[in-house]
PDB file of N, CA and C in Angstrom:
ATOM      1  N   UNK A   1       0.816  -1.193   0.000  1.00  0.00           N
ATOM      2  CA  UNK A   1       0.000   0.000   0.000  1.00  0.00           C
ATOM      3  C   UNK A   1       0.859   1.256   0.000  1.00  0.00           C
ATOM      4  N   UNK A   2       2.243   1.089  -0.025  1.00  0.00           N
ATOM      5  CA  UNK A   2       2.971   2.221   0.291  1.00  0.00           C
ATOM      6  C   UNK A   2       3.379   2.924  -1.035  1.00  0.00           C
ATOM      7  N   UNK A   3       3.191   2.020  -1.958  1.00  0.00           N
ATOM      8  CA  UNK A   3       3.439   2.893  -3.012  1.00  0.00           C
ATOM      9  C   UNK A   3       2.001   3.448  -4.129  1.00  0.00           C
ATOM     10  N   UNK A   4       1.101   3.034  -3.406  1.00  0.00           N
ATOM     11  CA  UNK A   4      -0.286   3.285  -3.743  1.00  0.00           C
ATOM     12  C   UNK A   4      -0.646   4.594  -3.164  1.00  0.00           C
ATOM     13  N   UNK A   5      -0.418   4.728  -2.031  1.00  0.00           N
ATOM     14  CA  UNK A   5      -0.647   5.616  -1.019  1.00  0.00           C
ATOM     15  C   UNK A   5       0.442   7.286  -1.142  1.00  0.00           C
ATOM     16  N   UNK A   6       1.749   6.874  -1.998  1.00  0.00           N
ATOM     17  CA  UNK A   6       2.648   7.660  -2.399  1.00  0.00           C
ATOM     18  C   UNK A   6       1.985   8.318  -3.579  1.00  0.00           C
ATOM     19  N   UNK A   7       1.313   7.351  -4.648  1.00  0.00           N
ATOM     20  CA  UNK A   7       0.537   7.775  -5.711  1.00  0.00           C
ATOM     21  C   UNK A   7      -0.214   8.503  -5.668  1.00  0.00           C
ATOM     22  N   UNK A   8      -0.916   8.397  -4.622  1.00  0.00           N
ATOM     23  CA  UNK A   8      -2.103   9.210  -4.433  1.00  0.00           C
ATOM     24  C   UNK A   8      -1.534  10.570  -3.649  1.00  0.00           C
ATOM     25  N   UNK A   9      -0.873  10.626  -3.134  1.00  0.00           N
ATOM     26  CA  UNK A   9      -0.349  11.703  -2.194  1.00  0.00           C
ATOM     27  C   UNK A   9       0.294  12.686  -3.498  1.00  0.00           C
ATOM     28  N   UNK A  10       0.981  12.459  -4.632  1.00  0.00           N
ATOM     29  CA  UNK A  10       1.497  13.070  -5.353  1.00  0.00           C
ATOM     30  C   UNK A  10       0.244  13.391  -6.598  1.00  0.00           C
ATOM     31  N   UNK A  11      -0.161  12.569  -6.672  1.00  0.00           N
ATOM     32  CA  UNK A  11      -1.842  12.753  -6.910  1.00  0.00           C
ATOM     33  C   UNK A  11      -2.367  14.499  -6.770  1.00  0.00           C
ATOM     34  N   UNK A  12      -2.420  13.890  -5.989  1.00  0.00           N
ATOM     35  CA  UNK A  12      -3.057  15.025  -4.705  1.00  0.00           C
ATOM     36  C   UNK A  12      -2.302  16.400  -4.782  1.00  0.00           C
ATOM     37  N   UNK A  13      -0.755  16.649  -5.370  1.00  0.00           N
ATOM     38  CA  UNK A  13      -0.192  17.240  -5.131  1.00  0.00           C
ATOM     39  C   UNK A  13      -0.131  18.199  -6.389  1.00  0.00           C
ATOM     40  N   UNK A  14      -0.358  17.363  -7.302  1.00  0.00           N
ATOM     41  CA  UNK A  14      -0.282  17.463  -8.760  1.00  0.00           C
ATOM     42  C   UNK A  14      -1.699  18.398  -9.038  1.00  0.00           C
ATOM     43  N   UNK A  15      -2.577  18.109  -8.480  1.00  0.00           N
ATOM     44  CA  UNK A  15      -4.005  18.508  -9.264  1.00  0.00           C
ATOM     45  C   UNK A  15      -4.070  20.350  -8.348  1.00  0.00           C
ATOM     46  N   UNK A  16      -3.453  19.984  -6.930  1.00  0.00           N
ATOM     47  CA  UNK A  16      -3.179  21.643  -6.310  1.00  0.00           C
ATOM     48  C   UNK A  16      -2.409  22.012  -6.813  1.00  0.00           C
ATOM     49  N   UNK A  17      -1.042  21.704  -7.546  1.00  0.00           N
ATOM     50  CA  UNK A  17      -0.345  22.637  -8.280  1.00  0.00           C
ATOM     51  C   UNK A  17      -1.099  23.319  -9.549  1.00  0.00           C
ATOM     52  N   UNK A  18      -1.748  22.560  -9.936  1.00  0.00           N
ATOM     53  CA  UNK A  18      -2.633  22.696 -11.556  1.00  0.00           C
ATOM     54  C   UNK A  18      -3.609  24.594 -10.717  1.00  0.00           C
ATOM     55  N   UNK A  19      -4.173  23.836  -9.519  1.00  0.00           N
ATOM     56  CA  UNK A  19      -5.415  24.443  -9.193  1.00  0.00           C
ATOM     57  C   UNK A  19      -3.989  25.992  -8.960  1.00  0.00           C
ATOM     58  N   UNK A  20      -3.615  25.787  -8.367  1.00  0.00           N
ATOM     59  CA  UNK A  20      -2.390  27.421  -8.195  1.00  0.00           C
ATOM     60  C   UNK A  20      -2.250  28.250  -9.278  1.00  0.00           C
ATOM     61  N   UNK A  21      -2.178  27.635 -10.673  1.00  0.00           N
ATOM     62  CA  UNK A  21      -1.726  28.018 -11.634  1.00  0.00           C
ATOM     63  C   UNK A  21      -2.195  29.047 -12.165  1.00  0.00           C
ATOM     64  N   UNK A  22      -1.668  30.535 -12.067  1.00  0.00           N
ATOM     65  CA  UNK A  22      -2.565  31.313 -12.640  1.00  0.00           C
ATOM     66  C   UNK A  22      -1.090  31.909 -14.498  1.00  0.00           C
ATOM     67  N   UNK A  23      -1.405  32.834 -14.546  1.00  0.00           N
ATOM     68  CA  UNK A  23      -0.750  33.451 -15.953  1.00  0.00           C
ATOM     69  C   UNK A  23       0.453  33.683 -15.366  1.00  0.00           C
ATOM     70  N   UNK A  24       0.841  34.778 -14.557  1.00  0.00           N
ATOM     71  CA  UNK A  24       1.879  34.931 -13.972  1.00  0.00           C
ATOM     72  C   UNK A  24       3.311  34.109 -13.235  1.00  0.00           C
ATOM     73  N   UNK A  25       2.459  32.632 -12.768  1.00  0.00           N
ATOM     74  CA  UNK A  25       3.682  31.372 -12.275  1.00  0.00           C
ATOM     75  C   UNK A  25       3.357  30.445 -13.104  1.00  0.00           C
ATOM     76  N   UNK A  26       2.744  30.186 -14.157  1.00  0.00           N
ATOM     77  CA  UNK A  26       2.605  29.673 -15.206  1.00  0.00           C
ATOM     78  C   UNK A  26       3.802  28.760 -15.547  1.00  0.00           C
ATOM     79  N   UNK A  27       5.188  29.136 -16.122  1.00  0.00           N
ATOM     80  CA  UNK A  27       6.069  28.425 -16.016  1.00  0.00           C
ATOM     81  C   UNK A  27       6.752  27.684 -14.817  1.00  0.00           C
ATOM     82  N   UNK A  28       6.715  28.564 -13.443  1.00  0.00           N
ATOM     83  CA  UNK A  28       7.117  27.080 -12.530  1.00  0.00           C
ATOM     84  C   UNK A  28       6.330  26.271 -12.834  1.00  0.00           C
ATOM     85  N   UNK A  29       5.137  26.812 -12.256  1.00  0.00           N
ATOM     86  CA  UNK A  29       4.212  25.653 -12.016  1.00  0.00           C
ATOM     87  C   UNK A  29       4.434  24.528 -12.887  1.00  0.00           C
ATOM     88  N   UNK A  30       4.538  24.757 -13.963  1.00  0.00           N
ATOM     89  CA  UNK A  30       4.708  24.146 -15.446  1.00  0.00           C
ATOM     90  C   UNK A  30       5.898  22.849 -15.015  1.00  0.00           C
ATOM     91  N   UNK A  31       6.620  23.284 -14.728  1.00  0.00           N
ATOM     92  CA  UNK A  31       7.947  22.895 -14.356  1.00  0.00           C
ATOM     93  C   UNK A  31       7.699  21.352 -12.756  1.00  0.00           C
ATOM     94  N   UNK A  32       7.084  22.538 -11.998  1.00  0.00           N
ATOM     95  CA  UNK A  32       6.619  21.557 -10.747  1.00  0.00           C
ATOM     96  C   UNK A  32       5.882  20.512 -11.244  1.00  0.00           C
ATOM     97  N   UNK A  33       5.130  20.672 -12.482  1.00  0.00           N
ATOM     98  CA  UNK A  33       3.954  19.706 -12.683  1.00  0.00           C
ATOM     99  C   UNK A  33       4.792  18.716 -13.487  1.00  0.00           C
ATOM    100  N   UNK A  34       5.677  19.169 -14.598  1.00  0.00           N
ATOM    101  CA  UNK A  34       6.747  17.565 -15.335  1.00  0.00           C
ATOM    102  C   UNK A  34       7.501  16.644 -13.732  1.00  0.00           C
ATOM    103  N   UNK A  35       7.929  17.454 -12.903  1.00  0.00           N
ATOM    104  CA  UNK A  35       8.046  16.941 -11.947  1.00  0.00           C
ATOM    105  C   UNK A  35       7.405  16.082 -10.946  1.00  0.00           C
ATOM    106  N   UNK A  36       6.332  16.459 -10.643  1.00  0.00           N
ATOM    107  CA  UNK A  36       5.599  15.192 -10.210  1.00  0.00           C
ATOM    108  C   UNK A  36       5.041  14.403 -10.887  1.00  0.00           C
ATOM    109  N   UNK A  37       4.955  14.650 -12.483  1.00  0.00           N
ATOM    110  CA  UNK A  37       4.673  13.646 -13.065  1.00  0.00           C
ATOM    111  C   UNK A  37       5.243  12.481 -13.309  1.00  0.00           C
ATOM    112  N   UNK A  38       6.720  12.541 -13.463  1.00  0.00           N
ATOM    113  CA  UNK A  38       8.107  12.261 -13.014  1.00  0.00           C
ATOM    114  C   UNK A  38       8.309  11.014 -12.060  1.00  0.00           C
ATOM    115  N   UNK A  39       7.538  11.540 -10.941  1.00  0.00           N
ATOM    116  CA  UNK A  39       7.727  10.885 -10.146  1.00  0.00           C
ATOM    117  C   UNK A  39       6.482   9.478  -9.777  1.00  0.00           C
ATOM    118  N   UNK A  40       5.601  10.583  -9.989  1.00  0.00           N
ATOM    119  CA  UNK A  40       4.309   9.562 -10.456  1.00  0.00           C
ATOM    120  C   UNK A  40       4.340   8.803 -11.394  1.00  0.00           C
ATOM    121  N   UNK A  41       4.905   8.395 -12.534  1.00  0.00           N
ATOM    122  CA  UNK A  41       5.591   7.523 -13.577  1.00  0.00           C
ATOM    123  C   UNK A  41       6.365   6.826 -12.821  1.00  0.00           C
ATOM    124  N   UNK A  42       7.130   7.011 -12.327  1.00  0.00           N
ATOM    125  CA  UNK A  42       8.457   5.713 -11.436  1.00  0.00           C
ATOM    126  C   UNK A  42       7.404   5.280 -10.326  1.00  0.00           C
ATOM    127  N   UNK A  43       6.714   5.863  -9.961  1.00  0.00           N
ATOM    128  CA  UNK A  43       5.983   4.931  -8.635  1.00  0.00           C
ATOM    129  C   UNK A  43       4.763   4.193  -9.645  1.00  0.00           C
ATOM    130  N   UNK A  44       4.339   4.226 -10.560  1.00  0.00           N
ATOM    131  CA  UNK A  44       3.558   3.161 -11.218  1.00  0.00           C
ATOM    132  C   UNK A  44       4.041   2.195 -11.500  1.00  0.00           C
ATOM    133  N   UNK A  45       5.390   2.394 -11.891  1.00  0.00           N
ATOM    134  CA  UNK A  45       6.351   0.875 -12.231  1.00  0.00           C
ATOM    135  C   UNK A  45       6.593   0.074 -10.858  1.00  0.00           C
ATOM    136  N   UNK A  46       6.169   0.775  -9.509  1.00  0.00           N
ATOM    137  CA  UNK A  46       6.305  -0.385  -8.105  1.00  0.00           C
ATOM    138  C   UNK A  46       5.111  -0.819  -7.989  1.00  0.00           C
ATOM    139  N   UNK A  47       4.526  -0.684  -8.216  1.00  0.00           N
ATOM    140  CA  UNK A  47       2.763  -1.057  -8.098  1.00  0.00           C
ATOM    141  C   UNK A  47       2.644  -2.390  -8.673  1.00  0.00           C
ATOM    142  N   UNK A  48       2.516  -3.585  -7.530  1.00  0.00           N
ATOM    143  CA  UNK A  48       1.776  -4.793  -8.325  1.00  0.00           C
ATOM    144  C   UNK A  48       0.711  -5.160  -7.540  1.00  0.00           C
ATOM    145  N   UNK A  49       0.066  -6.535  -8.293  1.00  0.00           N
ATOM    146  CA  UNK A  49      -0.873  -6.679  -7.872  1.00  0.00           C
ATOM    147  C   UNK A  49      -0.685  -7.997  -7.153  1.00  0.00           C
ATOM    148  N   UNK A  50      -0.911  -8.223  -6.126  1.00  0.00           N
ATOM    149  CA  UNK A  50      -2.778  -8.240  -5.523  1.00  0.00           C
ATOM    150  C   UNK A  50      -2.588  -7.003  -4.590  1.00  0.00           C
ATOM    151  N   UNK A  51      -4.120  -6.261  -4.771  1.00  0.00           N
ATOM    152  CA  UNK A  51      -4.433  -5.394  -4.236  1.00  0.00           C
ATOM    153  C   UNK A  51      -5.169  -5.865  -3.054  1.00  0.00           C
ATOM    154  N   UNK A  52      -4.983  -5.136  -1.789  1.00  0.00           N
ATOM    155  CA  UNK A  52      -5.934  -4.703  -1.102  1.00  0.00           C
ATOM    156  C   UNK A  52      -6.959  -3.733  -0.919  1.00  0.00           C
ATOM    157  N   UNK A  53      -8.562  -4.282  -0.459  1.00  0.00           N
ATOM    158  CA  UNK A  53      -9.459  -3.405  -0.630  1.00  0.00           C
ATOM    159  C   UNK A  53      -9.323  -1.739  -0.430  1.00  0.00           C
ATOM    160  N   UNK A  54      -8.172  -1.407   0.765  1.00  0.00           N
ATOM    161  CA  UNK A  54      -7.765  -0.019   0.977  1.00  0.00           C
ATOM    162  C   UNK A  54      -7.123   0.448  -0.220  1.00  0.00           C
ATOM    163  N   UNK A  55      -6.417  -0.075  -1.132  1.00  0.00           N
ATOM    164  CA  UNK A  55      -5.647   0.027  -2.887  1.00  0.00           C
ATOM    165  C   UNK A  55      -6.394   0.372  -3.544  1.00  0.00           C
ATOM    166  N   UNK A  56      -7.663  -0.783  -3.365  1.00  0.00           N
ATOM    167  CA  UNK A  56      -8.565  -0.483  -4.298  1.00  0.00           C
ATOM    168  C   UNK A  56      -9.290   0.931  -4.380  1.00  0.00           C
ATOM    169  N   UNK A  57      -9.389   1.291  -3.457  1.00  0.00           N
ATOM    170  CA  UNK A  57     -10.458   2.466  -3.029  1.00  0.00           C
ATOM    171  C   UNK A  57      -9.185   3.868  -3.309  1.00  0.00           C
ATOM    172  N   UNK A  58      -8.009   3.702  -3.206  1.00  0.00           N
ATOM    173  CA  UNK A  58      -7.522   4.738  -3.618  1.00  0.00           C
ATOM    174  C   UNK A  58      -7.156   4.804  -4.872  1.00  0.00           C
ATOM    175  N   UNK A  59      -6.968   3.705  -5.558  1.00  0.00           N
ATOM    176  CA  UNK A  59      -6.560   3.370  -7.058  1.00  0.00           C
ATOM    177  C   UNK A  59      -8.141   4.153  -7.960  1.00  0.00           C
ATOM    178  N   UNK A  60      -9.152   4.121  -7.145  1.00  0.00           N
ATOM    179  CA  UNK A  60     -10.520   4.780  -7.402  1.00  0.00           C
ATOM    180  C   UNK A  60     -10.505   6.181  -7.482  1.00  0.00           C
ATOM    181  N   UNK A  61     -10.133   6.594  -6.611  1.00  0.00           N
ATOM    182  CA  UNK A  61     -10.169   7.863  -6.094  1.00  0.00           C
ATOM    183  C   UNK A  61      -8.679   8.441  -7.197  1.00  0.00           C
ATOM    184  N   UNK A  62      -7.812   7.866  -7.576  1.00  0.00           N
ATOM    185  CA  UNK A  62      -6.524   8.256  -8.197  1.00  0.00           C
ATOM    186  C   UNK A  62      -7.092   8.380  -9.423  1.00  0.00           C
ATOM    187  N   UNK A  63      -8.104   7.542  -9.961  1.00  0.00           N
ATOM    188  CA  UNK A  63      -8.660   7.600 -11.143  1.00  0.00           C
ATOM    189  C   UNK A  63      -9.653   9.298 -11.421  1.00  0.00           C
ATOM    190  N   UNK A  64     -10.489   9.172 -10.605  1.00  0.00           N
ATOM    191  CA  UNK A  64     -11.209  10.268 -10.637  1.00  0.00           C
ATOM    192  C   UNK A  64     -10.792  11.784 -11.057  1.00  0.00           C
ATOM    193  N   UNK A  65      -9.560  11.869 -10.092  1.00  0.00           N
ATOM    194  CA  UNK A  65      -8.306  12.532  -9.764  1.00  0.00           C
ATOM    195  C   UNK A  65      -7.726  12.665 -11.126  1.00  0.00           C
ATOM    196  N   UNK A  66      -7.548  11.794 -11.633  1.00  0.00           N
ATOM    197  CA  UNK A  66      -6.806  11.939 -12.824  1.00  0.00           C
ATOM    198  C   UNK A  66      -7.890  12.463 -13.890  1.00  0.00           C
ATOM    199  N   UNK A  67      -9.254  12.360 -14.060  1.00  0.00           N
ATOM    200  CA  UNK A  67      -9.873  12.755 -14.815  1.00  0.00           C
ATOM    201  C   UNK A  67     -10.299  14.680 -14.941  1.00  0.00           C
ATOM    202  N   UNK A  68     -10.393  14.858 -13.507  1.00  0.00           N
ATOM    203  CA  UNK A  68      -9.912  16.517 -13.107  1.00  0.00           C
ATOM    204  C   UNK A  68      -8.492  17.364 -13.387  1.00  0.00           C
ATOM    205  N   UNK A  69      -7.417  15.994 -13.588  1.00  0.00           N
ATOM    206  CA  UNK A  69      -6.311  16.626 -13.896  1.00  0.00           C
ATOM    207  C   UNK A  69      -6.158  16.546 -15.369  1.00  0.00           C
ATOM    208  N   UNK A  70      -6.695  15.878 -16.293  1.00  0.00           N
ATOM    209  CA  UNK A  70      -6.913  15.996 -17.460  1.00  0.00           C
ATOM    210  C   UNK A  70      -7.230  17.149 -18.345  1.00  0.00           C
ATOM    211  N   UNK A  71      -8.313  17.355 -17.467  1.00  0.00           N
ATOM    212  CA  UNK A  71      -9.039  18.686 -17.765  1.00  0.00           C
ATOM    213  C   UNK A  71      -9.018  20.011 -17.711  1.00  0.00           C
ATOM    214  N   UNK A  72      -7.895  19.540 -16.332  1.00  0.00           N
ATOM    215  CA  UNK A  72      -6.813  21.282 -16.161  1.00  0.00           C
ATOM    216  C   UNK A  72      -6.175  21.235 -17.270  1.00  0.00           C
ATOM    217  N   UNK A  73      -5.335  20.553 -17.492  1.00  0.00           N
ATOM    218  CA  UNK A  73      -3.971  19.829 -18.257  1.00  0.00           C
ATOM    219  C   UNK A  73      -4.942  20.785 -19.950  1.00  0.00           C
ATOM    220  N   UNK A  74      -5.153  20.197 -20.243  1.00  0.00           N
ATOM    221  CA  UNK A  74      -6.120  20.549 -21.585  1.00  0.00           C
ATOM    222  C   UNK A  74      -6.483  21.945 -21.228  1.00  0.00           C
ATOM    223  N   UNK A  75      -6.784  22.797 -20.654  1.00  0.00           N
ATOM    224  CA  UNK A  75      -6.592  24.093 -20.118  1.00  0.00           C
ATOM    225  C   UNK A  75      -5.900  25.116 -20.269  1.00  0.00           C
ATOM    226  N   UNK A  76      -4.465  24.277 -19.962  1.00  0.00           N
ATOM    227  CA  UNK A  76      -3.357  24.935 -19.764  1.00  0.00           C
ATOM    228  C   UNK A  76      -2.845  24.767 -21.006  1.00  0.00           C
ATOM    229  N   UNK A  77      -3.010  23.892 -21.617  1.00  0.00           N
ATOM    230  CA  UNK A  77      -2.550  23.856 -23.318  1.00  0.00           C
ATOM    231  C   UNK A  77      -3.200  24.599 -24.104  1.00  0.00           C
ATOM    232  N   UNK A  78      -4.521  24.975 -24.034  1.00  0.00           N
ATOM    233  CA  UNK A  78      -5.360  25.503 -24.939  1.00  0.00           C
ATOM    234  C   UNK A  78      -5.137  26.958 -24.599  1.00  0.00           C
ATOM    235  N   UNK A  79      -4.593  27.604 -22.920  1.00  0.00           N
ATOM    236  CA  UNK A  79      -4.250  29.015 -22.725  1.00  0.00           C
ATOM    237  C   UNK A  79      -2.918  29.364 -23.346  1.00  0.00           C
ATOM    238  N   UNK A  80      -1.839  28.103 -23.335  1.00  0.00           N
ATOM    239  CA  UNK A  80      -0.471  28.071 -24.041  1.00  0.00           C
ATOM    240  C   UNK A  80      -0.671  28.328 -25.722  1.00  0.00           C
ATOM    241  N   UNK A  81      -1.425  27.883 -26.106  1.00  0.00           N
ATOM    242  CA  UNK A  81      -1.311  28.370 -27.670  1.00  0.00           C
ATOM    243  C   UNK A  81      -2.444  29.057 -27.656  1.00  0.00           C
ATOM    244  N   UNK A  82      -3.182  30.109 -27.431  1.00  0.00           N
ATOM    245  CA  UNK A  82      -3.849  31.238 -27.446  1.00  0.00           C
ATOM    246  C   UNK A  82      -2.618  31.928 -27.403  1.00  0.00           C
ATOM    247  N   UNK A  83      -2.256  32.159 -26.286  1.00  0.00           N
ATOM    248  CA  UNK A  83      -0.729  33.145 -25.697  1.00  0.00           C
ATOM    249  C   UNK A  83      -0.250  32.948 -27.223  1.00  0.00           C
ATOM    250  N   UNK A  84       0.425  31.586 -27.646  1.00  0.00           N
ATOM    251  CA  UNK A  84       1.074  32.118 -28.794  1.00  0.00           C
ATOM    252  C   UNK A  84       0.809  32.299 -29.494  1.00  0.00           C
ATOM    253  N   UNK A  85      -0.443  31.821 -30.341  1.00  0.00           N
ATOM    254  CA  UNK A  85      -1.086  32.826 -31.252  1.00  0.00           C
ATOM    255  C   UNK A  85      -1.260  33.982 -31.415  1.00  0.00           C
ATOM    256  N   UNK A  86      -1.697  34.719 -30.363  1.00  0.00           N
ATOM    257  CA  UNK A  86      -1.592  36.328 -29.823  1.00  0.00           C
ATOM    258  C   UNK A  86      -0.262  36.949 -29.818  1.00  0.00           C
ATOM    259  N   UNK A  87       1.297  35.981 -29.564  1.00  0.00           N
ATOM    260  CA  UNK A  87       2.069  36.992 -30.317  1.00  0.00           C
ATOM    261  C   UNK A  87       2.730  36.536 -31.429  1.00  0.00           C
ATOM    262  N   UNK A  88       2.206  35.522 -32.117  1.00  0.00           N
ATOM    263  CA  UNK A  88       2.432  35.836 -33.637  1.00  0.00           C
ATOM    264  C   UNK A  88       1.832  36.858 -34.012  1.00  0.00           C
ATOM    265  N   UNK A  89       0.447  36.998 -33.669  1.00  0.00           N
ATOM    266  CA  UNK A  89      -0.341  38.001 -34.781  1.00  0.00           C
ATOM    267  C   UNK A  89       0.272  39.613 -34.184  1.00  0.00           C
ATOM    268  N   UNK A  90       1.205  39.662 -32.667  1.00  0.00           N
ATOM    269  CA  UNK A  90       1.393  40.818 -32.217  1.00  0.00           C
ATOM    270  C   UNK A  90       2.940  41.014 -33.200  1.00  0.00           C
ATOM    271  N   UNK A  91       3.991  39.830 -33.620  1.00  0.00           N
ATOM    272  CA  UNK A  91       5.087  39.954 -34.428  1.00  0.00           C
ATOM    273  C   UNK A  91       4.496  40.524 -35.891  1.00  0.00           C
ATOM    274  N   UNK A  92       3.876  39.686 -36.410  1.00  0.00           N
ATOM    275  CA  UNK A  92       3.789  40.149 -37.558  1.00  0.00           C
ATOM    276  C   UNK A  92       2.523  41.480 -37.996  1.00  0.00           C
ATOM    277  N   UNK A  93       2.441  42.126 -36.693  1.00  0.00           N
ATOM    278  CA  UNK A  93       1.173  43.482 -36.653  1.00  0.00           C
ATOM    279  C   UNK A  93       2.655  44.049 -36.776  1.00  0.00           C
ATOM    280  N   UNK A  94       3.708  44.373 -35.434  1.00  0.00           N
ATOM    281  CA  UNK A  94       4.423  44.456 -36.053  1.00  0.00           C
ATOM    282  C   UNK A  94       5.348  44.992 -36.957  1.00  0.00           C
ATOM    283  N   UNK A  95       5.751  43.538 -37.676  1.00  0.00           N
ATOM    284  CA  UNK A  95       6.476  43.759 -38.991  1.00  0.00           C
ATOM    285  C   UNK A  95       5.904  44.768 -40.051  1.00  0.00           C
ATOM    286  N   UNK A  96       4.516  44.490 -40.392  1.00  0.00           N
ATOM    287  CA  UNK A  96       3.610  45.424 -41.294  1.00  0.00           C
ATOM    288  C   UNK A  96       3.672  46.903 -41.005  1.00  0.00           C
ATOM    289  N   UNK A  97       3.700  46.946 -39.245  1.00  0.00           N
ATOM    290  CA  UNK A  97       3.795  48.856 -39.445  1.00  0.00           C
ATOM    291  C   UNK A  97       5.008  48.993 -39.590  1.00  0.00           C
ATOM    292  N   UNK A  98       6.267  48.182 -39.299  1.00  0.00           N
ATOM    293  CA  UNK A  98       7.569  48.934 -39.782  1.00  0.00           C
ATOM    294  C   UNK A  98       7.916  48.290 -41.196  1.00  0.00           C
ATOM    295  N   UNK A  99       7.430  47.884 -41.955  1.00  0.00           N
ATOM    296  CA  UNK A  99       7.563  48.029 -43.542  1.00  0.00           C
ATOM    297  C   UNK A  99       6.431  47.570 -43.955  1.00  0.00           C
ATOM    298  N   UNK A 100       4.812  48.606 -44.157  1.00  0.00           N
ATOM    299  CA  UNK A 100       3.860  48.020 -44.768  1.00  0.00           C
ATOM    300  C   UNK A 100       3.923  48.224 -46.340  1.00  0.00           C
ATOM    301  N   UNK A 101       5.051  48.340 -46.631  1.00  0.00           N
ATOM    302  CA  UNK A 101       4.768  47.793 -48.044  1.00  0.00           C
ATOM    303  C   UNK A 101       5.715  46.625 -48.702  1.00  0.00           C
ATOM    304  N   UNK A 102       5.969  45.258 -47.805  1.00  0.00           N
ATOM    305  CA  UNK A 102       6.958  44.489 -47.991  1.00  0.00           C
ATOM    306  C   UNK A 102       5.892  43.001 -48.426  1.00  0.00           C
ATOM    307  N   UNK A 103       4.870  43.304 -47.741  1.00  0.00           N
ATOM    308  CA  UNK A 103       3.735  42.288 -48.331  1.00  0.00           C
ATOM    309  C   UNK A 103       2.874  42.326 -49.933  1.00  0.00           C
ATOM    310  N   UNK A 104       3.058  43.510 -50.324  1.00  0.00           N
ATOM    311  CA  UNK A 104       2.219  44.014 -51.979  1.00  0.00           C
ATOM    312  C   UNK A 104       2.588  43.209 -52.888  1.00  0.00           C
ATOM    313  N   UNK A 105       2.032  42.397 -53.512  1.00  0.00           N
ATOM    314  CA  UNK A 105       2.037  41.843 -54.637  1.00  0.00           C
ATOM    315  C   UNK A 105       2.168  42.239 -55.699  1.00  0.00           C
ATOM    316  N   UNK A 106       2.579  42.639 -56.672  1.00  0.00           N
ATOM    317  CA  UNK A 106       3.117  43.246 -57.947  1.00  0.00           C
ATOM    318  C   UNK A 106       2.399  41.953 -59.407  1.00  0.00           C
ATOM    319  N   UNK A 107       1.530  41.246 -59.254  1.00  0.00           N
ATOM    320  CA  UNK A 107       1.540  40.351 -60.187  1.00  0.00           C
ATOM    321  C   UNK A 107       0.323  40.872 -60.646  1.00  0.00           C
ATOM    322  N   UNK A 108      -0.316  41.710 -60.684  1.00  0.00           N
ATOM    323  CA  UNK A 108      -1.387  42.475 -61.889  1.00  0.00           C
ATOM    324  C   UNK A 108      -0.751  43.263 -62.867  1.00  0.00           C
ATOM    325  N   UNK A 109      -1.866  43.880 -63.728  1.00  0.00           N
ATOM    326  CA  UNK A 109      -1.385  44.600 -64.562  1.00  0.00           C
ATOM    327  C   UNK A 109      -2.070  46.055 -65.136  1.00  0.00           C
ATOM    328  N   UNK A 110      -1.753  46.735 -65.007  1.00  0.00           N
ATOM    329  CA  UNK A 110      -2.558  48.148 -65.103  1.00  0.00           C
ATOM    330  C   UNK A 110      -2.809  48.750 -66.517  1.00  0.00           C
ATOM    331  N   UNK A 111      -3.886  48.563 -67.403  1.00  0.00           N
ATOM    332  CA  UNK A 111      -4.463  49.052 -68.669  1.00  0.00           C
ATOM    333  C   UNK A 111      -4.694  50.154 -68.727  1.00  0.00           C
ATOM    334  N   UNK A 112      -4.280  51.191 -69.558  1.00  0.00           N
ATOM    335  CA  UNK A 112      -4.658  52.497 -69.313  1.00  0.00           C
ATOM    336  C   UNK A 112      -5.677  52.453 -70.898  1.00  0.00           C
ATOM    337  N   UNK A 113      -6.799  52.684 -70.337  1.00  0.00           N
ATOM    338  CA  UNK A 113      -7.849  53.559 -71.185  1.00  0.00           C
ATOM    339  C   UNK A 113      -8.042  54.410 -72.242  1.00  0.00           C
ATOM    340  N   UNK A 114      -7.560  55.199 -71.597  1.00  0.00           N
ATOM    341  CA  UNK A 114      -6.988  56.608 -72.282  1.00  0.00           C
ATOM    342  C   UNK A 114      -6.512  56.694 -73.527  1.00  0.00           C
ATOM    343  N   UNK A 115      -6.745  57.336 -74.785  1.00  0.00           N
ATOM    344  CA  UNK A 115      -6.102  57.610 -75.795  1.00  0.00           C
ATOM    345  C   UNK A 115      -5.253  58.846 -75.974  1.00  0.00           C
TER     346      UNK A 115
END
């Protein structure tokens, strides 16, 4: 149970770092979170079975857990490329006011009328 019980504790640790996360610590956090993931990966490889009913009930609860951390997780990716989308379009706004005429196409052709 000790490494069930470690799981869940980092579990646990993982989904309050998520919940902390605002724009501003964004990258620790970021950082803290490969880290316990880290670690939560090496403690799945001690985990065998036969379980006890107390395993069971946290292996439950780890599940759940993981479905809330999913959902941050997907969150934080979808605010990560907004952010960068927003400064591509802020690079190349940009590029255009310091040379808006580097984009003009030249491939028409101008008929003059006139006799």
């Amino acid at each position: 149970m000790d490494f069930v019980q470690q799981c869940f504790d980092i579990t646990k640790k993982l989904l309050q770092t998520l919940n902390e996360m605002t724009e501003s610590n964004r990258d620790e956090k970021i950082e803290a979170v490969e880290v316990l993931m880290e670690e939560r990966q090496q403690l799945f490889s001690h985990i065998q079975h036969p379980f006890s009913e107390a395993e069971m009930e946290l292996g439950k609860e780890i599940m759940k857990l993981n479905q809330v951390i999913d959902t941050k997780m997907n969150l934080v990716q979808v605010e990560i490329k907004r952010d960068m989308n927003n400064l591509n379009k802020k690079k190349s706004g940009v590029k255009k006011y310091t040379n808006p005429y580097e984009s003009l196409q030249f491939d028409g052709m101008f008929y003059d009328k006139k006799k």
